[in-house]
Protein backbone atom coordinates (compact mmCIF):
# COMPACT_ATOMS: atom_id res chain seq x y z
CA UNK A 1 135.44 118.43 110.82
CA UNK A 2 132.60 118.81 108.27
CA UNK A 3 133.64 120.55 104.71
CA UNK A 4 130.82 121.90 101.82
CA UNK A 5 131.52 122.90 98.84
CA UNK A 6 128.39 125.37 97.78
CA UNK A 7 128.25 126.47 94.35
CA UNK A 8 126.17 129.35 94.28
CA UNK A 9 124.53 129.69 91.03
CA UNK A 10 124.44 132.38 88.09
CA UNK A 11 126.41 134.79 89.91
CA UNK A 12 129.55 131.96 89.84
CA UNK A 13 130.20 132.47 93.75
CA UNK A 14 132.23 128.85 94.91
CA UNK A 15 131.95 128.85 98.66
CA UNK A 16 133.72 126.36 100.50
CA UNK A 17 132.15 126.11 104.13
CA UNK A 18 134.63 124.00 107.07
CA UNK A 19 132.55 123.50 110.18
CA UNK A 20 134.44 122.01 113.43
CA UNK A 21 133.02 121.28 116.82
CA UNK A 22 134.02 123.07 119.54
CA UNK A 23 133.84 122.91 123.39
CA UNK A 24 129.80 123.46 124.31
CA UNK A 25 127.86 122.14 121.79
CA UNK A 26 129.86 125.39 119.64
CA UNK A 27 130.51 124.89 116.34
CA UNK A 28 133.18 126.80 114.39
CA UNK A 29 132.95 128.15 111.25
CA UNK A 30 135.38 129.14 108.73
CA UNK A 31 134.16 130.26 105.04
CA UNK A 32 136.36 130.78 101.58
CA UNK A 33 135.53 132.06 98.34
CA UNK A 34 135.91 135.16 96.29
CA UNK A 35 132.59 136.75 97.07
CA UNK A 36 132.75 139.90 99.46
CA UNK A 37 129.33 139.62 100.53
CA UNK A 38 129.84 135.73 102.21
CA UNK A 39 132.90 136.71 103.87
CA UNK A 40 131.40 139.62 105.25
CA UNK A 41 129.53 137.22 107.04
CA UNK A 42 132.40 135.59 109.12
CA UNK A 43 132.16 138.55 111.80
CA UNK A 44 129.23 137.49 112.76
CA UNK A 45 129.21 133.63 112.53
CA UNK A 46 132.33 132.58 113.03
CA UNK A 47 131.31 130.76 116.29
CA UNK A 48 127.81 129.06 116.95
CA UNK A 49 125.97 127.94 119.47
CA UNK A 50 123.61 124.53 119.11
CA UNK A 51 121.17 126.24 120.31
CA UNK A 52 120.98 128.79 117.49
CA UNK A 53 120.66 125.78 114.96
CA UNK A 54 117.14 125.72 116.12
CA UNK A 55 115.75 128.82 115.57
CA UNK A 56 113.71 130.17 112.95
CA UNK A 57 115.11 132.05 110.32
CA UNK A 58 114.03 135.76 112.28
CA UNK A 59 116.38 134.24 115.04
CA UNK A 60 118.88 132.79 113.69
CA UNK A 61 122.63 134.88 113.92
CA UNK A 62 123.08 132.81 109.98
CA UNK A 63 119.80 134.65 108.24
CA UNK A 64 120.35 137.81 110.60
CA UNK A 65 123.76 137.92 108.70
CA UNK A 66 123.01 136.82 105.51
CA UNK A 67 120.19 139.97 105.77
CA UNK A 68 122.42 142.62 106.47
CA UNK A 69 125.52 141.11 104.07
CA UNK A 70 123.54 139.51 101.40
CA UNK A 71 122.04 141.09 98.35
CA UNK A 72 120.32 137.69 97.30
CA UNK A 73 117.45 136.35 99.15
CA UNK A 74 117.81 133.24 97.58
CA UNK A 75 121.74 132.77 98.02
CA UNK A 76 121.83 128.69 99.17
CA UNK A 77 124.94 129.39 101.38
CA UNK A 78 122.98 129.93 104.51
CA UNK A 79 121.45 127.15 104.27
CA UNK A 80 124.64 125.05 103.92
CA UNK A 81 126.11 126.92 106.57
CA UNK A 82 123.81 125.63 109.06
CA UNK A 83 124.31 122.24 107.49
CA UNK A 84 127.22 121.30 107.72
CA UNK A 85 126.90 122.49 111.46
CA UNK A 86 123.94 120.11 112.17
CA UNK A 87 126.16 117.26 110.50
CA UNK A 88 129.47 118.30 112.61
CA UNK A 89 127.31 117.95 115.69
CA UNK A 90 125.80 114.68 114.55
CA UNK A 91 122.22 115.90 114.24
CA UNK A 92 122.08 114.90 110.73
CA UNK A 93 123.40 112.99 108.25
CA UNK A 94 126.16 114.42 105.37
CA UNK A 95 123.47 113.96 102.76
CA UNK A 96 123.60 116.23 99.78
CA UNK A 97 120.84 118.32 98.50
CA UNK A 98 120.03 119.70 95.51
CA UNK A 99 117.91 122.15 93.59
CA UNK A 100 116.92 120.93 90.09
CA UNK A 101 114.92 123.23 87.72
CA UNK A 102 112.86 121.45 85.51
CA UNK A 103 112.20 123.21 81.97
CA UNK A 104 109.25 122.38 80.04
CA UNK A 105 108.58 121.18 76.52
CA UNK A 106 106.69 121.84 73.67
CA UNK A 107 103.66 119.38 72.85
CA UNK A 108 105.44 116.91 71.05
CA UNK A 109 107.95 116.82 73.97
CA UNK A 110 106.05 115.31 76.50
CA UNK A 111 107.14 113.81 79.83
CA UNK A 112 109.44 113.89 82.84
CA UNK A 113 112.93 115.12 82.70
């Protein structure tokens, strides 16, 4: 069993994702949090197949779902959704990713964060 923890951003959404293989090359998934939109999404991913881990986002029953429930474009729990399925099916490794915004300085603040 593979378990993310997503937190969403500015709008405060904690999403915890549980992905568990099934018999197939299906993967279950279960999602919790408090936001309506993500769990509207259960419906309609609650099972995958392997297969659908490799199609492009127009394909693929995660971003079909996250276009009809989501009002975010940029909402990262798709992406995690999918994975923690590629790491429950041992396609890749449980490696964590990140987004990191990097502000810059005035002229007498020069440099790298």
């Amino acid at each position: 069993m593979t378990k993310i923890k997503v937190n969403a951003g500015n709008c405060g959404a904690m999403v915890f994702i549980t992905a568990r293989k099934e018999k197939g090359r299906k993967i279950a998934i279960s999602l919790e949090t408090g936001c309506e939109m993500i769990m509207n999404m259960r419906k309609d991913i609650s099972l995958l197949d392997m297969r659908s881990l490799f199609t492009n986002h127009i394909s693929n029953p995660v971003y079909r779902s996250a276009a009809e429930h989501l009002k975010h474009a940029a909402c990262p729990v798709p992406c995690a959704i999918l994975k923690a399925a590629e790491v429950e099916l041992g396609l890749c490794l449980p490696e964590d990713v990140t987004i990191q915004f990097r502000r810059e300085h005035s002229n007498s603040e020069t440099g790298p964060d």
